[in-house]
N, C-alpha and C. Protein backbone atom coordinates (compact mmCIF):
# COMPACT_ATOMS: atom_id res chain seq x y z
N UNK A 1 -1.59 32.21 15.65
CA UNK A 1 -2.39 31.39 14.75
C UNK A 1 -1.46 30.38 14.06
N UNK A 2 -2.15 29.01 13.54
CA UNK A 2 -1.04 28.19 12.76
C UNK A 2 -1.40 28.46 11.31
N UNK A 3 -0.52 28.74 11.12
CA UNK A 3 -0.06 28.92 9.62
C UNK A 3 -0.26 27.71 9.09
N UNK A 4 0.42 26.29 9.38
CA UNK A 4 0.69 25.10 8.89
C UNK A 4 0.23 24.26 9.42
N UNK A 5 -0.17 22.79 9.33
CA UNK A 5 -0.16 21.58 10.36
C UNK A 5 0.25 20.64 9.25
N UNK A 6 1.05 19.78 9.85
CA UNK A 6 0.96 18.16 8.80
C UNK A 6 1.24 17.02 10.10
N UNK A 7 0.34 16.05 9.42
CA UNK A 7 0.48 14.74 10.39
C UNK A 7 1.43 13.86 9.58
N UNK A 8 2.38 13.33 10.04
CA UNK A 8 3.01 12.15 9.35
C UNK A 8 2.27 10.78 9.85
N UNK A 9 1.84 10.69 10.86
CA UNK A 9 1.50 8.65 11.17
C UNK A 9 0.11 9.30 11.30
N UNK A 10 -1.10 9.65 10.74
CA UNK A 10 -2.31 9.71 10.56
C UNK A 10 -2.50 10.11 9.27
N UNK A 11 -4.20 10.48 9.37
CA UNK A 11 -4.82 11.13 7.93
C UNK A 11 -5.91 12.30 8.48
N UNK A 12 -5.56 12.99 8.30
CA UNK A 12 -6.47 14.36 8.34
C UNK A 12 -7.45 13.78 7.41
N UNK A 13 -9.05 13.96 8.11
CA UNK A 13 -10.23 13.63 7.19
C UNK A 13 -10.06 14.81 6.36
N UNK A 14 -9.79 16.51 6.77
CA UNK A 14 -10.12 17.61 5.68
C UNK A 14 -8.34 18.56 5.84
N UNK A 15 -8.27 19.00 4.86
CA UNK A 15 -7.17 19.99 5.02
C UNK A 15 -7.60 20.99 5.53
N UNK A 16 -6.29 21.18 5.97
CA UNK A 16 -5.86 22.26 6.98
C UNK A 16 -5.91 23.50 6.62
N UNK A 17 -6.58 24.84 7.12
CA UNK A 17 -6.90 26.08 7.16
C UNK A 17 -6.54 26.50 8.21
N UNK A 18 -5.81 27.57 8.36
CA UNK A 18 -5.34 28.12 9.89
C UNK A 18 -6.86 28.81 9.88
N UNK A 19 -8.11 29.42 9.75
CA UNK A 19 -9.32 29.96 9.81
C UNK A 19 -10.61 28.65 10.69
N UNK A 20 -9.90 27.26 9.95
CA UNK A 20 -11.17 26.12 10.80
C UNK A 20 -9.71 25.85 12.34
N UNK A 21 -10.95 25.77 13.66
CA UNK A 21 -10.56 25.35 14.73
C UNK A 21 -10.50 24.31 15.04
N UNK A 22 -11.22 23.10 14.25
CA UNK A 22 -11.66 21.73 14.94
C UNK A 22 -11.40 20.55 13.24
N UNK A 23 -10.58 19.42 13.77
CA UNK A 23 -10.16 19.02 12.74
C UNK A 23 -10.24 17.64 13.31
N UNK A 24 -10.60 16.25 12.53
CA UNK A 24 -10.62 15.03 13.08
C UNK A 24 -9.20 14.39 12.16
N UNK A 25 -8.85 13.38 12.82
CA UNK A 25 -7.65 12.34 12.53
C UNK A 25 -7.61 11.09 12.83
N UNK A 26 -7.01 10.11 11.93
CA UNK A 26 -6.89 9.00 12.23
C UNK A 26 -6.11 8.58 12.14
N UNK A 27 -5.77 7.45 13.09
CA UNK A 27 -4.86 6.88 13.84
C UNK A 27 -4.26 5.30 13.86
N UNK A 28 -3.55 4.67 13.66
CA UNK A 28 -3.34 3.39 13.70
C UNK A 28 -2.85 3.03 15.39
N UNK A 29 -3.47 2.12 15.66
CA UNK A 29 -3.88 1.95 17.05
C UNK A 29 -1.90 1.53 17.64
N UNK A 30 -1.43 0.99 16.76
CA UNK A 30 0.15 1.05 17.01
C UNK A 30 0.60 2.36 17.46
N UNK A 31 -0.10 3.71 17.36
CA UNK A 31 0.82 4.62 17.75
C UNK A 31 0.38 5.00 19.08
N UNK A 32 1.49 5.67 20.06
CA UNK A 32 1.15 6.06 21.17
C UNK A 32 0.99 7.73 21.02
N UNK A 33 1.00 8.56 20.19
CA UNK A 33 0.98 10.04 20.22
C UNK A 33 0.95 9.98 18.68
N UNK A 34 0.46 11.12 18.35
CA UNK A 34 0.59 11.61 17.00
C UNK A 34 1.52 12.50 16.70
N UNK A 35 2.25 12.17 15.40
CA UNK A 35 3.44 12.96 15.05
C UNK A 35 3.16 13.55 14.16
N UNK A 36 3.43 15.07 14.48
CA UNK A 36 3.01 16.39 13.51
C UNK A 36 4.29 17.67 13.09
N UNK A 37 4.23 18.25 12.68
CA UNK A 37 4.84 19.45 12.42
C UNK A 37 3.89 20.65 12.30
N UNK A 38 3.88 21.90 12.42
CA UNK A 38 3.36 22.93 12.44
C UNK A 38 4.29 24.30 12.16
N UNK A 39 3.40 25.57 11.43
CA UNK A 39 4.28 26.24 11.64
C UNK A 39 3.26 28.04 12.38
N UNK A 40 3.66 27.88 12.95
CA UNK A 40 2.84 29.11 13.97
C UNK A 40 3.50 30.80 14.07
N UNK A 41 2.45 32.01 13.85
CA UNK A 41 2.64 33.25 14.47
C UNK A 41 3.35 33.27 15.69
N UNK A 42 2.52 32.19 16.82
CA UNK A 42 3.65 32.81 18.36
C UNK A 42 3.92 31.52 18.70
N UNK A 43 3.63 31.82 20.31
CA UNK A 43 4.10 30.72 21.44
C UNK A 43 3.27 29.82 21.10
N UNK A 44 3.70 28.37 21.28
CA UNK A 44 2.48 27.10 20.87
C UNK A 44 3.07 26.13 21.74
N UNK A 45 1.41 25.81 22.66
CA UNK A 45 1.53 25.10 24.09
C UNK A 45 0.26 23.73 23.25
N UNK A 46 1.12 22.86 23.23
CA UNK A 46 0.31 21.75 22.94
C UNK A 46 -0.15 20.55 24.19
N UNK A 47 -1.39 19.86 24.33
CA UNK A 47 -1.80 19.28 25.52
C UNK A 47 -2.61 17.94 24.90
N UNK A 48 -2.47 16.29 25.70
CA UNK A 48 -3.13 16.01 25.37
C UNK A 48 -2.81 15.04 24.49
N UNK A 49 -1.10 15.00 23.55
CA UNK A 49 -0.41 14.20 22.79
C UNK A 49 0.53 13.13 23.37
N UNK A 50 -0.08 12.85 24.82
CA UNK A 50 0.92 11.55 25.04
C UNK A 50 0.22 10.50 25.74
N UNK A 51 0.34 9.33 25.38
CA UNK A 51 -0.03 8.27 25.47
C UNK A 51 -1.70 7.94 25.01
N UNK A 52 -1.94 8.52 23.61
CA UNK A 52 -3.19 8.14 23.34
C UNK A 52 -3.80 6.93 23.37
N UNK A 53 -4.90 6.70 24.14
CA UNK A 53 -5.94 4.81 24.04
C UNK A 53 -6.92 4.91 22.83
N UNK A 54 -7.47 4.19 22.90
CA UNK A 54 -8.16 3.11 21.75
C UNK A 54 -9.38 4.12 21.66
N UNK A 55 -9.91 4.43 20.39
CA UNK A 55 -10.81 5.31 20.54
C UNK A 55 -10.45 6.91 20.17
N UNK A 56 -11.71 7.45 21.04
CA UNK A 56 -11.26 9.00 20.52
C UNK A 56 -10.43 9.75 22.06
N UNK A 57 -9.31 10.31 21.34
CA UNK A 57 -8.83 11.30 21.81
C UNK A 57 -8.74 12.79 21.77
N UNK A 58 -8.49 13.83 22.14
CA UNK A 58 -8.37 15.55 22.01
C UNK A 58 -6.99 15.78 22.36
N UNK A 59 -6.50 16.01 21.35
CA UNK A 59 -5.26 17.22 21.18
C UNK A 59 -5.49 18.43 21.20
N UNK A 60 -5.18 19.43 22.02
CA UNK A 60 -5.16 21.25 21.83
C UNK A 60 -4.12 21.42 21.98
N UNK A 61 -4.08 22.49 20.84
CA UNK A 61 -3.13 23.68 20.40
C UNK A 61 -3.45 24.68 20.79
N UNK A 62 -2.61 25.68 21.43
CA UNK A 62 -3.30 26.83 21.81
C UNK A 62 -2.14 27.69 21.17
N UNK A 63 -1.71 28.83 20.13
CA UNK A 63 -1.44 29.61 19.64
C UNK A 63 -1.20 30.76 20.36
N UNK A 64 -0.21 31.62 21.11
CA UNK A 64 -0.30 32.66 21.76
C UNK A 64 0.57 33.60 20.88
N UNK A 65 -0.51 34.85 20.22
CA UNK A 65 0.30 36.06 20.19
C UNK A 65 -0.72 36.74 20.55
N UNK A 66 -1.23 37.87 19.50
CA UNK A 66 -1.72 38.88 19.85
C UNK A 66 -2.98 38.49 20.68
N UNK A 67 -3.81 37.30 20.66
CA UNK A 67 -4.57 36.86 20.97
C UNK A 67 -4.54 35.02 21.15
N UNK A 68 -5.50 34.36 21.86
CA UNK A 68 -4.99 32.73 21.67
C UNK A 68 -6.05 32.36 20.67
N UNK A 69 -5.41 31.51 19.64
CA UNK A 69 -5.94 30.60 18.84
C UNK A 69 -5.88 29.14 19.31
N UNK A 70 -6.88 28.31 19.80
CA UNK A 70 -7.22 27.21 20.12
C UNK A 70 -7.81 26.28 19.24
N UNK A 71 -6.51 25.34 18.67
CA UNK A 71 -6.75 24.23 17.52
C UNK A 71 -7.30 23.24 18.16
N UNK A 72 -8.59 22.22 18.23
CA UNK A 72 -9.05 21.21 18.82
C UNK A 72 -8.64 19.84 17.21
N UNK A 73 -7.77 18.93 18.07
CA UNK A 73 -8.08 17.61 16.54
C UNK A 73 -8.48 16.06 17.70
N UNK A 74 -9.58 16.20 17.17
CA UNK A 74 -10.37 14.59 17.66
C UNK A 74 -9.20 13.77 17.05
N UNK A 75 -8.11 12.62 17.83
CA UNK A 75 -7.76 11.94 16.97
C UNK A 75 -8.37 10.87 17.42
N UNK A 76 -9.20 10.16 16.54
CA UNK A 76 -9.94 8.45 16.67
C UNK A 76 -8.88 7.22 16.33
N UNK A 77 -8.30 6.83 17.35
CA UNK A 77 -7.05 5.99 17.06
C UNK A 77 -7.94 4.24 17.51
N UNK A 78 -7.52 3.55 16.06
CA UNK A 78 -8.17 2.35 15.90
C UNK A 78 -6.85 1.27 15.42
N UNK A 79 -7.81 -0.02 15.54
CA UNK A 79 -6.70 -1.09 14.62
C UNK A 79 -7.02 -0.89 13.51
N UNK A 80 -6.14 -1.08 12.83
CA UNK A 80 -6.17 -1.23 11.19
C UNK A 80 -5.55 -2.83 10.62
N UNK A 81 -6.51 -3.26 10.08
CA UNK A 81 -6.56 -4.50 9.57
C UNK A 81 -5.19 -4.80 8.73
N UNK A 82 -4.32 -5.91 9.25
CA UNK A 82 -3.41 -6.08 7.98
C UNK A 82 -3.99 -7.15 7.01
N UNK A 83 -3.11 -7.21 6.11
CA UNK A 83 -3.46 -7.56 4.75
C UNK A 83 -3.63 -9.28 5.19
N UNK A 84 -2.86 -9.76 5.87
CA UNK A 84 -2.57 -11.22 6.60
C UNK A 84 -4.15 -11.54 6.98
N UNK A 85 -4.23 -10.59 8.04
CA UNK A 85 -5.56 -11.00 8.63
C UNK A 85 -6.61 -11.40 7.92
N UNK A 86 -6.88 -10.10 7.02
CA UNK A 86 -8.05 -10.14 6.11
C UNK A 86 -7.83 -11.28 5.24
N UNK A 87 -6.74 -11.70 4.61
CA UNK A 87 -6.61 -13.17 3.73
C UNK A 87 -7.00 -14.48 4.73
N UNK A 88 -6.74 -14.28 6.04
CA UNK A 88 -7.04 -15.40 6.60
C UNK A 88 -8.50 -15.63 7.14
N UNK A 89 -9.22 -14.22 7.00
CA UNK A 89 -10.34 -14.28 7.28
C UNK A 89 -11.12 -14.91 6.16
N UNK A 90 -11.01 -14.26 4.61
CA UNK A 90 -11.17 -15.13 3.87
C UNK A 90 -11.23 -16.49 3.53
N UNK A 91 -10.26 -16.73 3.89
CA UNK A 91 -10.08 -18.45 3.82
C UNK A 91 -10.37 -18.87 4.26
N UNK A 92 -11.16 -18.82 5.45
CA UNK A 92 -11.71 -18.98 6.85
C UNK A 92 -13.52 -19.36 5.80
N UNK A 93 -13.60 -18.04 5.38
CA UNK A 93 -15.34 -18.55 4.86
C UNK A 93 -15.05 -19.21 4.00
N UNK A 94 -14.22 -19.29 2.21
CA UNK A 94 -14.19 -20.24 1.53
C UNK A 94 -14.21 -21.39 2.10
N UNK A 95 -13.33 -22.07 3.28
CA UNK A 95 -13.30 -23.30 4.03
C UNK A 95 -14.62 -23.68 4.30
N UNK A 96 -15.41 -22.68 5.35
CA UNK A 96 -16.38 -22.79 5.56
C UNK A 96 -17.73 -23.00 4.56
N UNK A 97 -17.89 -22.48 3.73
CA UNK A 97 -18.62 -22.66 2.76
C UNK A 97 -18.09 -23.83 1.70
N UNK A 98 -16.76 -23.98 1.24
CA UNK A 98 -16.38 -25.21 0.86
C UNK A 98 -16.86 -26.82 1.42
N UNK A 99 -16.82 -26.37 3.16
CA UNK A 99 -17.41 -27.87 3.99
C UNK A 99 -18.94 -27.82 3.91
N UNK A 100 -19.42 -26.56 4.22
CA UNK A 100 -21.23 -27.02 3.51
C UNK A 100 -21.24 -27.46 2.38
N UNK A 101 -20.95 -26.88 1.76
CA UNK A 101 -20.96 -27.88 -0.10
C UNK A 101 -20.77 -28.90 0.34
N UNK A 102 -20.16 -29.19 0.59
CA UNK A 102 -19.66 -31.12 0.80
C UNK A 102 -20.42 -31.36 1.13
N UNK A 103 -21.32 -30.96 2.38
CA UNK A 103 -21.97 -31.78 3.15
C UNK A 103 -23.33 -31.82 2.61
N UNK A 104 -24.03 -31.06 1.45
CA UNK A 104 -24.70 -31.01 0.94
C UNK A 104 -24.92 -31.99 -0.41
N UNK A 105 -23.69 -32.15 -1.07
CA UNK A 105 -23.56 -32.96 -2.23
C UNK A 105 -24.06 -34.57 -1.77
N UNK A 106 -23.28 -35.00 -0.72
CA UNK A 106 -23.86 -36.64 -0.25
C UNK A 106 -25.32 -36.41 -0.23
N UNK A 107 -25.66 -35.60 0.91
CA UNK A 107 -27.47 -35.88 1.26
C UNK A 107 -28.23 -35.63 -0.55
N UNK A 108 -28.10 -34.72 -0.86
CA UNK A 108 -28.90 -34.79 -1.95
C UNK A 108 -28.91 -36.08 -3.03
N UNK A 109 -27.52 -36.04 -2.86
CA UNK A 109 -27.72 -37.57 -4.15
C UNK A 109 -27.99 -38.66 -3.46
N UNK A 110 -28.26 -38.62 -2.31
CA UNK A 110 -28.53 -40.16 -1.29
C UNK A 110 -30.14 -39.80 -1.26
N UNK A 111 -30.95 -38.73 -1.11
CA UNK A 111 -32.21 -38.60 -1.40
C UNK A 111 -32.69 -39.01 -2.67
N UNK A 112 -31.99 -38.35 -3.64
CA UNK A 112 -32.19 -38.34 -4.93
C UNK A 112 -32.54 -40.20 -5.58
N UNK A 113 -31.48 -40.85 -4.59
CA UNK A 113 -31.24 -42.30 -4.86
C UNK A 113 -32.67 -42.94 -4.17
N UNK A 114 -32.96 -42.23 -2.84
CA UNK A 114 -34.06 -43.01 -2.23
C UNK A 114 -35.10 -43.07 -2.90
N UNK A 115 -35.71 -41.97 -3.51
CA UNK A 115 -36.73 -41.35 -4.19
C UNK A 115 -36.81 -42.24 -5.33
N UNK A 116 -35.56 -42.53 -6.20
CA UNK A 116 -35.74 -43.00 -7.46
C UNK A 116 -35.75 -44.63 -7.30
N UNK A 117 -35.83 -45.37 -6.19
CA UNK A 117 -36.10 -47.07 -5.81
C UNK A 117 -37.25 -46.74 -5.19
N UNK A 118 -37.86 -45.54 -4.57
CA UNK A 118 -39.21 -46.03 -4.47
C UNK A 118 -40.24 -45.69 -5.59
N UNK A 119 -39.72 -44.77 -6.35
CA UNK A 119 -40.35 -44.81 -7.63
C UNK A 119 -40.60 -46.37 -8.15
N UNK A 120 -39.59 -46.52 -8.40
CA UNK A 120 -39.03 -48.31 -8.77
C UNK A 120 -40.20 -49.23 -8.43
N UNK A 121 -39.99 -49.04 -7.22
CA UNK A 121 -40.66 -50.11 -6.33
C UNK A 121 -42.48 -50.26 -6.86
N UNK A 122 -42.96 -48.26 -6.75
CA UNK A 122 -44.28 -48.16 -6.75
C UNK A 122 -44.59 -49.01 -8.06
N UNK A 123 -44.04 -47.91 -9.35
CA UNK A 123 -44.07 -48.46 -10.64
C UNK A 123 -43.98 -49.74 -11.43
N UNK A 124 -43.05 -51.01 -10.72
CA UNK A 124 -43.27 -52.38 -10.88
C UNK A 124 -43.34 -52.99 -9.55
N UNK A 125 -44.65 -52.65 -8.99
CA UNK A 125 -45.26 -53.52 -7.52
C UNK A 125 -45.45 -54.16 -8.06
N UNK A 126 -45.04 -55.77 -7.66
CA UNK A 126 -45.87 -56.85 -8.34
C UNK A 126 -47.14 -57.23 -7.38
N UNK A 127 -47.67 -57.65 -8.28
CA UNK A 127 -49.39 -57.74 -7.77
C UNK A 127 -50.00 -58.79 -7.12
């Protein structure tokens, strides 16, 4: 049975109980395997930790002493947004919404202008 687990380059959604079998993790899509430590009763045959893809993967642990204990961890290995990106995505809509404004300010006051000479016009038609 494992006594211990810790992930260093993920996040365990729940802590670790050597009593729960099935545990999910996440992953930054930069890594190719997940790096853990453990500390176990017996023999421990791990399967399943090399070369993880995009998405979900299965790691097993299998625990051999008096009996086998079989650890299952879903790891869901994704991109994770850097801070760069997300600022440039930002700036991306302010821009964007900055150039509709613009393009909104001319037409309205060029309506605004048409409207108020034909007012003009109606109001002193000469006769």
């Amino acid at each position: 049975m494992l006594k211990d687990f810790i992930v260093y380059n993920g996040y365990m959604t729940s802590e670790f109980n050597p009593e729960v079998f099935y545990y999910e993790i996440e992953l930054d899509e930069g890594e190719n395997n997940l790096d853990f430590d453990y500390d176990a009763t017996g023999k421990v045959s791990v399967y399943g930790n090399d070369f993880l893809t995009s998405g979900d993967n299965h790691i097993i642990i299998e625990v051999y002493d008096e009996e086998v204990s079989t650890y299952t961890f879903l790891v869901h290995k994704e991109k994770v947004l850097k801070a760069i990106e997300v600022t440039q995505e930002n700036d991306d809509i302010s821009i964007k919404d900055s150039f509709i404004s613009d393009i909104k300010t001319p037409g309205i006051a060029t309506l605004t202008f048409l409207i108020i000479i034909l007012l003009y016009c109606i109001i002193f038609k000469r006769k």
